[in-house]
N, C-alpha and C. Protein backbone atom coordinates (compact mmCIF):
# COMPACT_ATOMS: atom_id res chain seq x y z
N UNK A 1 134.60 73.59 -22.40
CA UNK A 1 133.21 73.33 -22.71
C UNK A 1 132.53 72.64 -21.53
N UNK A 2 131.26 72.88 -20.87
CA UNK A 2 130.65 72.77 -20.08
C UNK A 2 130.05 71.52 -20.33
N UNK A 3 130.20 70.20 -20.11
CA UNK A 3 129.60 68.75 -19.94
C UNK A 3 128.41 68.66 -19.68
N UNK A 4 127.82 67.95 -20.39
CA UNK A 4 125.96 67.68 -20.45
C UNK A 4 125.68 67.07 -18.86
N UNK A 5 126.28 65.75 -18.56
CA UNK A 5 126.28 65.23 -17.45
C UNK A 5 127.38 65.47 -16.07
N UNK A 6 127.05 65.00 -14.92
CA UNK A 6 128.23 65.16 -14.03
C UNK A 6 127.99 63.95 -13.29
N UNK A 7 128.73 62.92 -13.53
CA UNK A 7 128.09 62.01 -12.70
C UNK A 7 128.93 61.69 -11.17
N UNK A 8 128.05 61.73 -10.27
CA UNK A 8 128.93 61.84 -8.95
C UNK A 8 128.47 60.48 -8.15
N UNK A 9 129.70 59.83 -7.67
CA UNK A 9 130.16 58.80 -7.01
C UNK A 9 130.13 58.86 -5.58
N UNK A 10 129.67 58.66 -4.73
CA UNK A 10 130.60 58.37 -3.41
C UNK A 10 131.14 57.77 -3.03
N UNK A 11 132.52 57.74 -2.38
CA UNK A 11 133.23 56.35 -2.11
C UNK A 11 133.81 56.32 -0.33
N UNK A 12 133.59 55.22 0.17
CA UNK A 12 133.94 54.97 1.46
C UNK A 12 134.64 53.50 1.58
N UNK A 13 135.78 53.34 1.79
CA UNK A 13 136.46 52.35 1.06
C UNK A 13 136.65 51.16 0.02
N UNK A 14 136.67 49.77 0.27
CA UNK A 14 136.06 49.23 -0.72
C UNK A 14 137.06 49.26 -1.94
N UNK A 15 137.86 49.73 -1.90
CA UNK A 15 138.88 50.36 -3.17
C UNK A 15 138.42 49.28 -4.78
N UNK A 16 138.48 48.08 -4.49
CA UNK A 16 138.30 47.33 -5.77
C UNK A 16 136.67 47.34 -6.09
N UNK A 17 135.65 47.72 -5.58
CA UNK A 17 134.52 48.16 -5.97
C UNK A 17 134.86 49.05 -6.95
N UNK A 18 135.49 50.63 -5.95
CA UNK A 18 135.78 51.98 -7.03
C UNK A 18 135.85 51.73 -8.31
N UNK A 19 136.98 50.69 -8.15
CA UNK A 19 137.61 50.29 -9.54
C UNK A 19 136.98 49.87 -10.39
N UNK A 20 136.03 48.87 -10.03
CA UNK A 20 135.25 48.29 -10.75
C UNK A 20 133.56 49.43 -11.64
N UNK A 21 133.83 49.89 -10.75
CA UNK A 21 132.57 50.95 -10.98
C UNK A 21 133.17 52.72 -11.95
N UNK A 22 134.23 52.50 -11.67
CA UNK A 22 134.94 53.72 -12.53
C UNK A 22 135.82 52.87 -14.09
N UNK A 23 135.68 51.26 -13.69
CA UNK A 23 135.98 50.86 -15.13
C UNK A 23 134.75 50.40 -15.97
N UNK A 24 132.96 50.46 -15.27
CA UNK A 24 132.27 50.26 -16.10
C UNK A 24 131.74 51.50 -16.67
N UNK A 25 132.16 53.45 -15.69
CA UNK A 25 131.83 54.58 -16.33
C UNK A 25 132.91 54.67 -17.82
N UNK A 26 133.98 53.92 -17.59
CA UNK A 26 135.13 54.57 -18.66
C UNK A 26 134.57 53.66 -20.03
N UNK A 27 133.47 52.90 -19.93
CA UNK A 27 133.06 52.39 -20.81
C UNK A 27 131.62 52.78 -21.39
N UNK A 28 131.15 53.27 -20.90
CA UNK A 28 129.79 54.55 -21.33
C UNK A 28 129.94 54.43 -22.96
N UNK A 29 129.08 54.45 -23.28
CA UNK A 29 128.89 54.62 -24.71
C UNK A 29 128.95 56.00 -25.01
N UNK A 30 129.30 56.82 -24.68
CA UNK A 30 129.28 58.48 -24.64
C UNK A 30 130.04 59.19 -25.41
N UNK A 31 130.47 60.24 -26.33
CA UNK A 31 131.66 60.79 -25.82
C UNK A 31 132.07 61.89 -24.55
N UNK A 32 133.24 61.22 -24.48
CA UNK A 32 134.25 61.91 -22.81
C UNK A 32 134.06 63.08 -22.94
N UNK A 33 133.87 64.54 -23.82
CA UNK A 33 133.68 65.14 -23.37
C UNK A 33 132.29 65.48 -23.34
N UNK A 34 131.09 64.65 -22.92
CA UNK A 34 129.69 65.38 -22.84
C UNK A 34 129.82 65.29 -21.46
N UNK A 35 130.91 64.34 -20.58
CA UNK A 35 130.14 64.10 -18.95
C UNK A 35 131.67 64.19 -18.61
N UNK A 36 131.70 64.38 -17.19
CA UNK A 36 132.75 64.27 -16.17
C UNK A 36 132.65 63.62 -14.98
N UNK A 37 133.15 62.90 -14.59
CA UNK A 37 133.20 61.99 -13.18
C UNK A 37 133.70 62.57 -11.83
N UNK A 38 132.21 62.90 -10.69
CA UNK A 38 133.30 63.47 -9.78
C UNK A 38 133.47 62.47 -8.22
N UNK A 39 134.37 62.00 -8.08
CA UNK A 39 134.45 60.96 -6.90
C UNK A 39 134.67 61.78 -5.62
N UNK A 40 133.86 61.64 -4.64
CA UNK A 40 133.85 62.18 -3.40
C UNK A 40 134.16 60.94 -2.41
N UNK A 41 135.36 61.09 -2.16
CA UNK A 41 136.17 60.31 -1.05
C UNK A 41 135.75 60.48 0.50
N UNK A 42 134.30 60.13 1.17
CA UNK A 42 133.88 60.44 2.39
C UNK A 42 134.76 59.76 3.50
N UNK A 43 136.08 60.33 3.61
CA UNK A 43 136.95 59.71 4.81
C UNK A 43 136.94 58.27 4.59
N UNK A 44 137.16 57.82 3.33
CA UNK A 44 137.36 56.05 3.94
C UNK A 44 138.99 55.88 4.32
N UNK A 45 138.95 54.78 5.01
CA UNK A 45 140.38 54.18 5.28
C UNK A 45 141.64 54.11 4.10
N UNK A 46 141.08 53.66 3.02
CA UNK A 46 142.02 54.11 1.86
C UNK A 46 141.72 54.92 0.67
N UNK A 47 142.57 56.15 0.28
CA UNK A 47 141.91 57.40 -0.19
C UNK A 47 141.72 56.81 -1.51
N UNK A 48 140.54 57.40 -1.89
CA UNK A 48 140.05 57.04 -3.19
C UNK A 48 140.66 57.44 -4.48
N UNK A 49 141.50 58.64 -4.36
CA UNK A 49 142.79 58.60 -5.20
C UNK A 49 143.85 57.42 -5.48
N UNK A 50 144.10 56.44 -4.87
CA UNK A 50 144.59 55.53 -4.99
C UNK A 50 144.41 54.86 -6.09
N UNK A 51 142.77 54.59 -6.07
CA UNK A 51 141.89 53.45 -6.90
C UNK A 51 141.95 54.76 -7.85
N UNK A 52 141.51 55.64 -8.05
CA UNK A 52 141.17 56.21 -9.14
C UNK A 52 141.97 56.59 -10.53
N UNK A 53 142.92 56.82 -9.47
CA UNK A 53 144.27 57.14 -10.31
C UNK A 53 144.87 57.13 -11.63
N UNK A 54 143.76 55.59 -11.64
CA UNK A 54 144.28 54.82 -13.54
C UNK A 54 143.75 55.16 -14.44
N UNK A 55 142.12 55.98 -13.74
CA UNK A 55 141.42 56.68 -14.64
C UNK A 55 142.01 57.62 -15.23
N UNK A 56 142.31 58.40 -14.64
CA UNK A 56 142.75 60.33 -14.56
C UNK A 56 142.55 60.25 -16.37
N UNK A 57 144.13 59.14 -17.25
CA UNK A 57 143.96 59.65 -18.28
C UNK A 57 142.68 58.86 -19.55
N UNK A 58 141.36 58.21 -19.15
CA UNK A 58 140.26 57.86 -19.77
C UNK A 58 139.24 58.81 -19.70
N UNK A 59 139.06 59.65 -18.50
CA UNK A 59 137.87 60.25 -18.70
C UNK A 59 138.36 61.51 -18.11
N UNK A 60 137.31 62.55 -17.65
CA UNK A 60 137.29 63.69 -16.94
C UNK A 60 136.84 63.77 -15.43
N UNK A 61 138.08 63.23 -14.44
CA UNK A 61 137.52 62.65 -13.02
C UNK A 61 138.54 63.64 -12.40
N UNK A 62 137.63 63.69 -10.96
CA UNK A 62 138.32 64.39 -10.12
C UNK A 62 138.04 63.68 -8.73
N UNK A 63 138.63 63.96 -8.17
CA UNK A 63 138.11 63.14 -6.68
C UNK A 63 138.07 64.14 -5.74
N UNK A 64 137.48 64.22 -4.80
CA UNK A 64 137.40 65.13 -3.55
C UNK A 64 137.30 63.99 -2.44
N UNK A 65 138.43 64.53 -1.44
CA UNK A 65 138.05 64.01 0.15
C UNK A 65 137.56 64.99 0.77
N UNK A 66 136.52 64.47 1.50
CA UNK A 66 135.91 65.40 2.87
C UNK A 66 135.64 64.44 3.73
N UNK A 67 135.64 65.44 4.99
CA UNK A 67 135.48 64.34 6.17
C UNK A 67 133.97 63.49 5.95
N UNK A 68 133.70 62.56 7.22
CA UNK A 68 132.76 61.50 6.80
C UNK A 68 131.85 62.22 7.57
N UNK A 69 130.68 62.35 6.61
CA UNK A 69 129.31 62.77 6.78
C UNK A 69 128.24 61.72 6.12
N UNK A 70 128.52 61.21 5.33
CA UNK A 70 127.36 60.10 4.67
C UNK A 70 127.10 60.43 3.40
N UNK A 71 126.43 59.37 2.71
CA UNK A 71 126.22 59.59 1.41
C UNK A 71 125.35 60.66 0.84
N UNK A 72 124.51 61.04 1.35
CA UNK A 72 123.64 62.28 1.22
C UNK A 72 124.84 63.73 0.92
N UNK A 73 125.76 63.92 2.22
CA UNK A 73 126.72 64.77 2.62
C UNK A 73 127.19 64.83 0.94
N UNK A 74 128.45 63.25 0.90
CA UNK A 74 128.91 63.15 -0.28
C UNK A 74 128.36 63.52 -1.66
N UNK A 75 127.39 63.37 -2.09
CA UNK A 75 126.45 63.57 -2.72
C UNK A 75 126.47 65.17 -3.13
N UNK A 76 126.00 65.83 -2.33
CA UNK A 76 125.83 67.35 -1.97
C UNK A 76 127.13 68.10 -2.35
N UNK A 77 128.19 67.23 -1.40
CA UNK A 77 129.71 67.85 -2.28
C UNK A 77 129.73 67.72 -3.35
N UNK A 78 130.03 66.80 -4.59
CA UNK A 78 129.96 66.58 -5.49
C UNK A 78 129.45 67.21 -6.47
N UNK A 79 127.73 67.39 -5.79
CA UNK A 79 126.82 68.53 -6.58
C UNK A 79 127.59 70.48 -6.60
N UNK A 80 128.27 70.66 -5.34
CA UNK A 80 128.68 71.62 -5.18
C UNK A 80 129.71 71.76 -6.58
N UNK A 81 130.61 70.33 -6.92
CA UNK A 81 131.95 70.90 -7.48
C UNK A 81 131.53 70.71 -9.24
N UNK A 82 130.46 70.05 -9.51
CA UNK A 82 129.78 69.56 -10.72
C UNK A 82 129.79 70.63 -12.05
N UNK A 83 129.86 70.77 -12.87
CA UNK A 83 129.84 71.38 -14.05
C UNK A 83 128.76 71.16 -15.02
N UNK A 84 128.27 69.74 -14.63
CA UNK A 84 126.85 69.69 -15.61
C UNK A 84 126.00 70.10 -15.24
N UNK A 85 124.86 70.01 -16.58
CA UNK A 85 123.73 70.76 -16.68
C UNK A 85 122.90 69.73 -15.65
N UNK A 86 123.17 68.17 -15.85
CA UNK A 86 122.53 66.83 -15.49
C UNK A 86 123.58 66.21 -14.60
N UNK A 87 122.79 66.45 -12.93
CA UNK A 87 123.82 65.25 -12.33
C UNK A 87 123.27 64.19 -12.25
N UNK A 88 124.32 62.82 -12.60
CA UNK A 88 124.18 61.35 -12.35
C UNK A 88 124.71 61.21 -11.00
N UNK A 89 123.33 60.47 -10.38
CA UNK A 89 124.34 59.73 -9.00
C UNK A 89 124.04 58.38 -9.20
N UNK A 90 125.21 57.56 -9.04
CA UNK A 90 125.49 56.55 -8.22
C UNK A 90 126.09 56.02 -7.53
N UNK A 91 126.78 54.81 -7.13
CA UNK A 91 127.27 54.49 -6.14
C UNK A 91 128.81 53.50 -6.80
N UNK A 92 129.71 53.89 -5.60
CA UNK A 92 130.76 52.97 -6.02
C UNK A 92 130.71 52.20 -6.34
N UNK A 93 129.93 50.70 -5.69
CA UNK A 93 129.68 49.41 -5.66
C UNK A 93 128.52 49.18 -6.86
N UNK A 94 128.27 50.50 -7.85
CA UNK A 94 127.37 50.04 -8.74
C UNK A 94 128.33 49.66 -10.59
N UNK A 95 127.63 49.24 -11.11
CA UNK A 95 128.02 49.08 -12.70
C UNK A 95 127.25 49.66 -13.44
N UNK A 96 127.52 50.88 -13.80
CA UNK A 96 126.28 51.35 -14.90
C UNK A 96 126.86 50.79 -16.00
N UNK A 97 125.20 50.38 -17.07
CA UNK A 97 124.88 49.98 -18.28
C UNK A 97 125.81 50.67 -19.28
N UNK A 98 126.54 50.32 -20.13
CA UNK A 98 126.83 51.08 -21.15
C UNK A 98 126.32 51.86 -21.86
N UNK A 99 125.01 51.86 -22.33
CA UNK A 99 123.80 52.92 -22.27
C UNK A 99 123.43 53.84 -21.64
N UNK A 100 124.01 53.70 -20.37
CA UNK A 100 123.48 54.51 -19.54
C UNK A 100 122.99 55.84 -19.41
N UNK A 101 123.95 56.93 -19.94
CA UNK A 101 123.91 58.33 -20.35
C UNK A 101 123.12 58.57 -21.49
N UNK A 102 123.07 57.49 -22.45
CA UNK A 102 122.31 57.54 -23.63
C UNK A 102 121.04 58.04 -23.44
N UNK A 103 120.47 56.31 -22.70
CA UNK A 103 118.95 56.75 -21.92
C UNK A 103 119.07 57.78 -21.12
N UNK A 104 119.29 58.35 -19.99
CA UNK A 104 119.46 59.26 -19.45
C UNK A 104 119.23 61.07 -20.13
N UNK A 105 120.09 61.11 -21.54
CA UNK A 105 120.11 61.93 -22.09
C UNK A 105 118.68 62.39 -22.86
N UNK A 106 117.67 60.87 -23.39
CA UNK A 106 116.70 60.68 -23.93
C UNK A 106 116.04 61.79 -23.11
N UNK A 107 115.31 60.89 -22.06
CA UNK A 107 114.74 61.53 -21.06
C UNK A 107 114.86 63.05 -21.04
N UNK A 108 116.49 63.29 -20.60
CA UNK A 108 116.63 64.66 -20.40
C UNK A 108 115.93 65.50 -21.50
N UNK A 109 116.65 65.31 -22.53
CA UNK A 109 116.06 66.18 -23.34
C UNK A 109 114.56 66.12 -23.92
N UNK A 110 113.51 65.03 -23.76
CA UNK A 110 112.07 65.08 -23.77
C UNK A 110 111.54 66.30 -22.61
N UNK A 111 112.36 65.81 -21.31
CA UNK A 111 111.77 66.59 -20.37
C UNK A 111 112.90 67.32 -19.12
N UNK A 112 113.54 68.68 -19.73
CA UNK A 112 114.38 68.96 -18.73
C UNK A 112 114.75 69.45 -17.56
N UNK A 113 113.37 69.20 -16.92
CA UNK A 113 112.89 69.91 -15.70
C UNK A 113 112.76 68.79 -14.83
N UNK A 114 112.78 67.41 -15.12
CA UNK A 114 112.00 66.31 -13.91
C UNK A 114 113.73 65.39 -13.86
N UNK A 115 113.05 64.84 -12.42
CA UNK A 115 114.55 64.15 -12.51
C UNK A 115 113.95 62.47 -12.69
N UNK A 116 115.23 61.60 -12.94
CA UNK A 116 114.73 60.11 -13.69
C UNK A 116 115.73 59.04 -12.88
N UNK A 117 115.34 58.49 -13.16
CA UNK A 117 116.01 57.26 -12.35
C UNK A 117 115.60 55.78 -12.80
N UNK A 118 115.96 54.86 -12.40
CA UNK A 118 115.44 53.21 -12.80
C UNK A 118 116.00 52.54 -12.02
N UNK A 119 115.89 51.29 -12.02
CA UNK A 119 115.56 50.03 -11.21
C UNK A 119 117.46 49.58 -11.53
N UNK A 120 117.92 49.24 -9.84
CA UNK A 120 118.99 48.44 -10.35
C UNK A 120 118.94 47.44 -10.09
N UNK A 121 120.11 46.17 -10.48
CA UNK A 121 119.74 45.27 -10.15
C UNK A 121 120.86 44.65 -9.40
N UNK A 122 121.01 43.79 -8.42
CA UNK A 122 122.08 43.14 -7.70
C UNK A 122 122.75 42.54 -8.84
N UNK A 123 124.49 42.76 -8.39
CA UNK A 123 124.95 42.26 -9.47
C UNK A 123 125.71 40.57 -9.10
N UNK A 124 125.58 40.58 -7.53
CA UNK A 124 126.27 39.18 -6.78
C UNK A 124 125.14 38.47 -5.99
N UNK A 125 124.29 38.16 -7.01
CA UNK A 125 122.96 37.56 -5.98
C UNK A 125 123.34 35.91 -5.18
N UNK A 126 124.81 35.81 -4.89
CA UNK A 126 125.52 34.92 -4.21
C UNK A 126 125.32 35.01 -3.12
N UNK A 127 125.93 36.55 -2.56
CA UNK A 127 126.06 36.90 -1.49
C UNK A 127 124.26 36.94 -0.60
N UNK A 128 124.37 36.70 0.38
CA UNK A 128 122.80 37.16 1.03
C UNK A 128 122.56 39.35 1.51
N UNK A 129 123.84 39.26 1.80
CA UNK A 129 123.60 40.74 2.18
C UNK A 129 123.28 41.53 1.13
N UNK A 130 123.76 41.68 -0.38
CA UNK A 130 123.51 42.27 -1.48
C UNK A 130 121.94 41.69 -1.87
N UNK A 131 121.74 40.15 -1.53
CA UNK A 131 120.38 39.71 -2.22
C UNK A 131 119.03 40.68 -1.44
N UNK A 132 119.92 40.84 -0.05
CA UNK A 132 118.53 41.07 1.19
C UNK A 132 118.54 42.53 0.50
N UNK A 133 119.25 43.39 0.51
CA UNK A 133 119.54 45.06 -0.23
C UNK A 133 118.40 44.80 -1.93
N UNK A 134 118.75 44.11 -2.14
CA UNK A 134 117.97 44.13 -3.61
C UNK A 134 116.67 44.04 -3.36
N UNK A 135 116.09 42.95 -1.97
CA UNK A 135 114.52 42.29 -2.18
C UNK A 135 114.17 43.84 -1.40
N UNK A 136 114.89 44.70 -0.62
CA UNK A 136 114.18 45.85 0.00
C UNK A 136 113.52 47.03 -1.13
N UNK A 137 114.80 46.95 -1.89
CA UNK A 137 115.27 47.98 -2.87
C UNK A 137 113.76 47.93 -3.64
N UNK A 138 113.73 46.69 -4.20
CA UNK A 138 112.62 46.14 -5.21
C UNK A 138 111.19 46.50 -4.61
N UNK A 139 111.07 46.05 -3.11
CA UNK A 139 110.25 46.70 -2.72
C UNK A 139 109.19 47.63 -2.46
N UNK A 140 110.57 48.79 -2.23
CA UNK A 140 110.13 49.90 -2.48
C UNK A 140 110.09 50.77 -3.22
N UNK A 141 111.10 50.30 -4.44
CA UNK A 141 110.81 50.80 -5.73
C UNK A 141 109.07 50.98 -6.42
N UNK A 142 108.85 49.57 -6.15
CA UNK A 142 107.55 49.41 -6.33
C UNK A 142 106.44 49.65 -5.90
N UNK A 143 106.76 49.93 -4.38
CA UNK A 143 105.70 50.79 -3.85
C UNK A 143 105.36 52.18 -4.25
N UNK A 144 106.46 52.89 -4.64
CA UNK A 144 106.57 54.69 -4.78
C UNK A 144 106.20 54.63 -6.19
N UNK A 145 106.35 53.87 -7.34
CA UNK A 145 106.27 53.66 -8.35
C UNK A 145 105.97 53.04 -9.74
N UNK A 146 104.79 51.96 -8.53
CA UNK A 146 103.92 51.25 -9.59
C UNK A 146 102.58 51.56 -9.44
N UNK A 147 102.26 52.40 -8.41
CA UNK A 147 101.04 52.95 -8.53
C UNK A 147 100.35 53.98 -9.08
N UNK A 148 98.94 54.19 -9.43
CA UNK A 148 98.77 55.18 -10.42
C UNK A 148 99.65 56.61 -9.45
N UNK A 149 99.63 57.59 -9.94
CA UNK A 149 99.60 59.08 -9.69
C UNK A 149 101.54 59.20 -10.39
N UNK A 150 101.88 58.45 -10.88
CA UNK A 150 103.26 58.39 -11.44
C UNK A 150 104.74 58.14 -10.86
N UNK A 151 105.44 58.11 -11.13
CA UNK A 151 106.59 57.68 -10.10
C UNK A 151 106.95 58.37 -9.37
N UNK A 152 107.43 58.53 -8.05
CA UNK A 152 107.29 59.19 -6.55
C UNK A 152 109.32 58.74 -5.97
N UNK A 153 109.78 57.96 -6.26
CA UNK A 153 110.73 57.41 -5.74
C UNK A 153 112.24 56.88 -6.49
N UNK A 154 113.66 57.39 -6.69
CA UNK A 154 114.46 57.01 -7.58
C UNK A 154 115.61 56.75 -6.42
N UNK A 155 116.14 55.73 -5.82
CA UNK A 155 117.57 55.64 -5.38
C UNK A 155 118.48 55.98 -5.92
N UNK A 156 119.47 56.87 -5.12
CA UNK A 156 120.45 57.71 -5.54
C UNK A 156 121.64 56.79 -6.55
N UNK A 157 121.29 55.35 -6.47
CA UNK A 157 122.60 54.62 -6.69
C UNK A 157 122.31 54.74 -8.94
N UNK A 158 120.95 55.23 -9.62
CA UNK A 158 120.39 55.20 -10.60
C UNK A 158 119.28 56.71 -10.58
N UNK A 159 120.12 57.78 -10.26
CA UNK A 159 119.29 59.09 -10.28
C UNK A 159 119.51 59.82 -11.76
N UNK A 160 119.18 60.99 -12.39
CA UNK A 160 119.28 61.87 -12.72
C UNK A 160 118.61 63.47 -12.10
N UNK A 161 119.06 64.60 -11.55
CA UNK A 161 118.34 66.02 -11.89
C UNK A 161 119.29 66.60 -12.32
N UNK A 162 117.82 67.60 -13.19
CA UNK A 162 118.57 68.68 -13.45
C UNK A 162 119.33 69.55 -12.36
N UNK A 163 120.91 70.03 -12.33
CA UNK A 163 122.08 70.69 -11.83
C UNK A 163 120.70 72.26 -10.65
N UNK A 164 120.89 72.83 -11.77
CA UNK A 164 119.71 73.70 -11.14
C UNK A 164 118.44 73.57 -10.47
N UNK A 165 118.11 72.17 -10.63
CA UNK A 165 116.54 71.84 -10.03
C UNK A 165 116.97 71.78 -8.71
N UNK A 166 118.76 70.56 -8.85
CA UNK A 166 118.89 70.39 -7.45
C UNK A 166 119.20 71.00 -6.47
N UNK A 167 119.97 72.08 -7.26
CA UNK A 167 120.75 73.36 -6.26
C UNK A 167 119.26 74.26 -5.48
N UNK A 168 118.14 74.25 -6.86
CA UNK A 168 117.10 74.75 -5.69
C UNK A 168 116.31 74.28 -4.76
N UNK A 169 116.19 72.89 -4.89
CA UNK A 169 115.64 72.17 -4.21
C UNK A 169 116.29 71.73 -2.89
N UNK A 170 117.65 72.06 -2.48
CA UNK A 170 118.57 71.94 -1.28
C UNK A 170 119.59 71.15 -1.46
N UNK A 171 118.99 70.31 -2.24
CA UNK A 171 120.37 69.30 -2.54
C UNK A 171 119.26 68.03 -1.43
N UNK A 172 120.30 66.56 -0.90
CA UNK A 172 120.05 65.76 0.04
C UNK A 172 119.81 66.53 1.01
N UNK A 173 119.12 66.38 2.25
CA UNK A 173 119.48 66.82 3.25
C UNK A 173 120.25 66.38 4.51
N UNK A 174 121.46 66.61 5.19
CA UNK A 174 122.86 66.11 5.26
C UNK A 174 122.38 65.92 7.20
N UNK A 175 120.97 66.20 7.36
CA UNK A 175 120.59 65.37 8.84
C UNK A 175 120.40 63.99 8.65
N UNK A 176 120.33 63.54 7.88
CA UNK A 176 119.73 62.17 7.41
C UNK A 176 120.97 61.17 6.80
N UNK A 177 121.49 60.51 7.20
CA UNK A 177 122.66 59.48 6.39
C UNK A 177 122.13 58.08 6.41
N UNK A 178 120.87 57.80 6.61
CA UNK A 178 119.82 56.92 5.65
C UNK A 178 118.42 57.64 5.09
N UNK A 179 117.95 56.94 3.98
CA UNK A 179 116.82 57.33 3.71
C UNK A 179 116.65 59.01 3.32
N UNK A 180 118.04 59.38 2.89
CA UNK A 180 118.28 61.00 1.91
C UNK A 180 117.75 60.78 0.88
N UNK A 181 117.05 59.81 0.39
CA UNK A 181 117.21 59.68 -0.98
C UNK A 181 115.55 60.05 -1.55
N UNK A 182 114.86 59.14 0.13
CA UNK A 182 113.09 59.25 -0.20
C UNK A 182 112.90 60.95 0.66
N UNK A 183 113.32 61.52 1.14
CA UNK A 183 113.17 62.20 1.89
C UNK A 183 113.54 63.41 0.20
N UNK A 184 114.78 63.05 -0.35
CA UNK A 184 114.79 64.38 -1.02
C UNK A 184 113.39 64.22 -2.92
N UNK A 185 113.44 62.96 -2.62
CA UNK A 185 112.14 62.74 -3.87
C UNK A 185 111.12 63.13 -3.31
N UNK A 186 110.88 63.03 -2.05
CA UNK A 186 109.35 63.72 -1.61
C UNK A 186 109.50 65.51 -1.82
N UNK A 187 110.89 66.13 -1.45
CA UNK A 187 110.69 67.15 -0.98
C UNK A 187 110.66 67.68 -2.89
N UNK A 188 111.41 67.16 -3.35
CA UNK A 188 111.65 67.23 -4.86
C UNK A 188 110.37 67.69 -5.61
N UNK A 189 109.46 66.58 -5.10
CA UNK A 189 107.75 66.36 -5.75
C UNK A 189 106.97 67.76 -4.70
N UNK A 190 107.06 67.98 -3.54
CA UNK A 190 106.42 68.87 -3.24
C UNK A 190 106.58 70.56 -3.65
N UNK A 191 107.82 70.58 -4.15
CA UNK A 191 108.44 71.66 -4.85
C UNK A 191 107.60 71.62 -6.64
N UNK A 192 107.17 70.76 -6.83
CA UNK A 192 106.85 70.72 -8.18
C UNK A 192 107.43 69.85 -9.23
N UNK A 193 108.66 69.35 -8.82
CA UNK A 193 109.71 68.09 -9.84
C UNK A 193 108.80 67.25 -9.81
């Protein structure tokens, strides 16, 4: 049976992030078989099979290594090997909500043509490097998306599109290994998403 969601990861070392971020998907309020997890291992120093491993028997994960191209790249693989109708991206170093797919699914099915996204939030506002990433993040969240004409802007680390929107829309584009993310919401919106 073909999974509602596909949610795709990138990982570039970091291994106890993975972990941490593939033990807050195995907790999704979902059932396991509407979504599948696909981890794209972009050449880090320790293979992301390692960390993943403990998953295999909680959810429906697969991991792929490819050489290092960037998160956009990773991204794009992922989308290539995906089975859902709806890919989720985020990021290793993130914790999705236990809700997460819930809301996600809302959305989808009101409107299954646009893609969705939301606001994350730092989860170690200890550190300064994660705090400085959040005050940018917040930023420009808010610039693309608190002004009238509707929201313009979703970071990949809290995305949804539709599987088919993205395959026609190009996917990321894999010249870019910063800033894939505003580059593919603009091109997204000029296409009509």
């Amino acid at each position: 049976m073909r999974p509602l969601f596909s949610i795709i990861i990138p990982a570039r070392d970091r291994s106890a992030l993975l972990v941490s971020c593939l033990e807050a998907v195995s907790r999704l309020d979902c059932p396991r078989d509407r979504f599948e997890v696909i981890v794209v291992d972009d050449q880090g120093m320790v293979p992301a099979n390692d960390a993943a491993s403990s998953f295999a028997d909680r959810m429906d994960l697969r991991v792929i290594r490819q050489p290092w191209g960037g998160p956009g790249v990773a991204r794009n693989t992922g989308a290539e090997h995906a089975r859902g109708r709806c890919l989720c991206f985020t990021d290793s170093d993130c914790l999705p909500a236990p809700d997460w797919l819930k809301v996600l699914e809302r959305h989808c099915e009101r409107d299954p043509e646009s893609a969705f996204g939301g606001r994350t939030m730092n989860g170690v506002p200890e550190c300064p490097f994660a705090e400085a990433s959040q005050v940018i993040l917040d930023a420009v969240h808010d610039f693309f998306n608190e002004r009238p004409g509707g929201r313009r802007f979703f970071a990949p680390t809290n995305l949804a599109v539709p599987a088919e929107g993205f395959r026609r829309c190009g996917g990321f584009d894999p010249r870019f290994t910063v800033s894939e993310d505003r580059e593919f919401c603009e091109r997204w919106q000029d296409q009509g998403g």
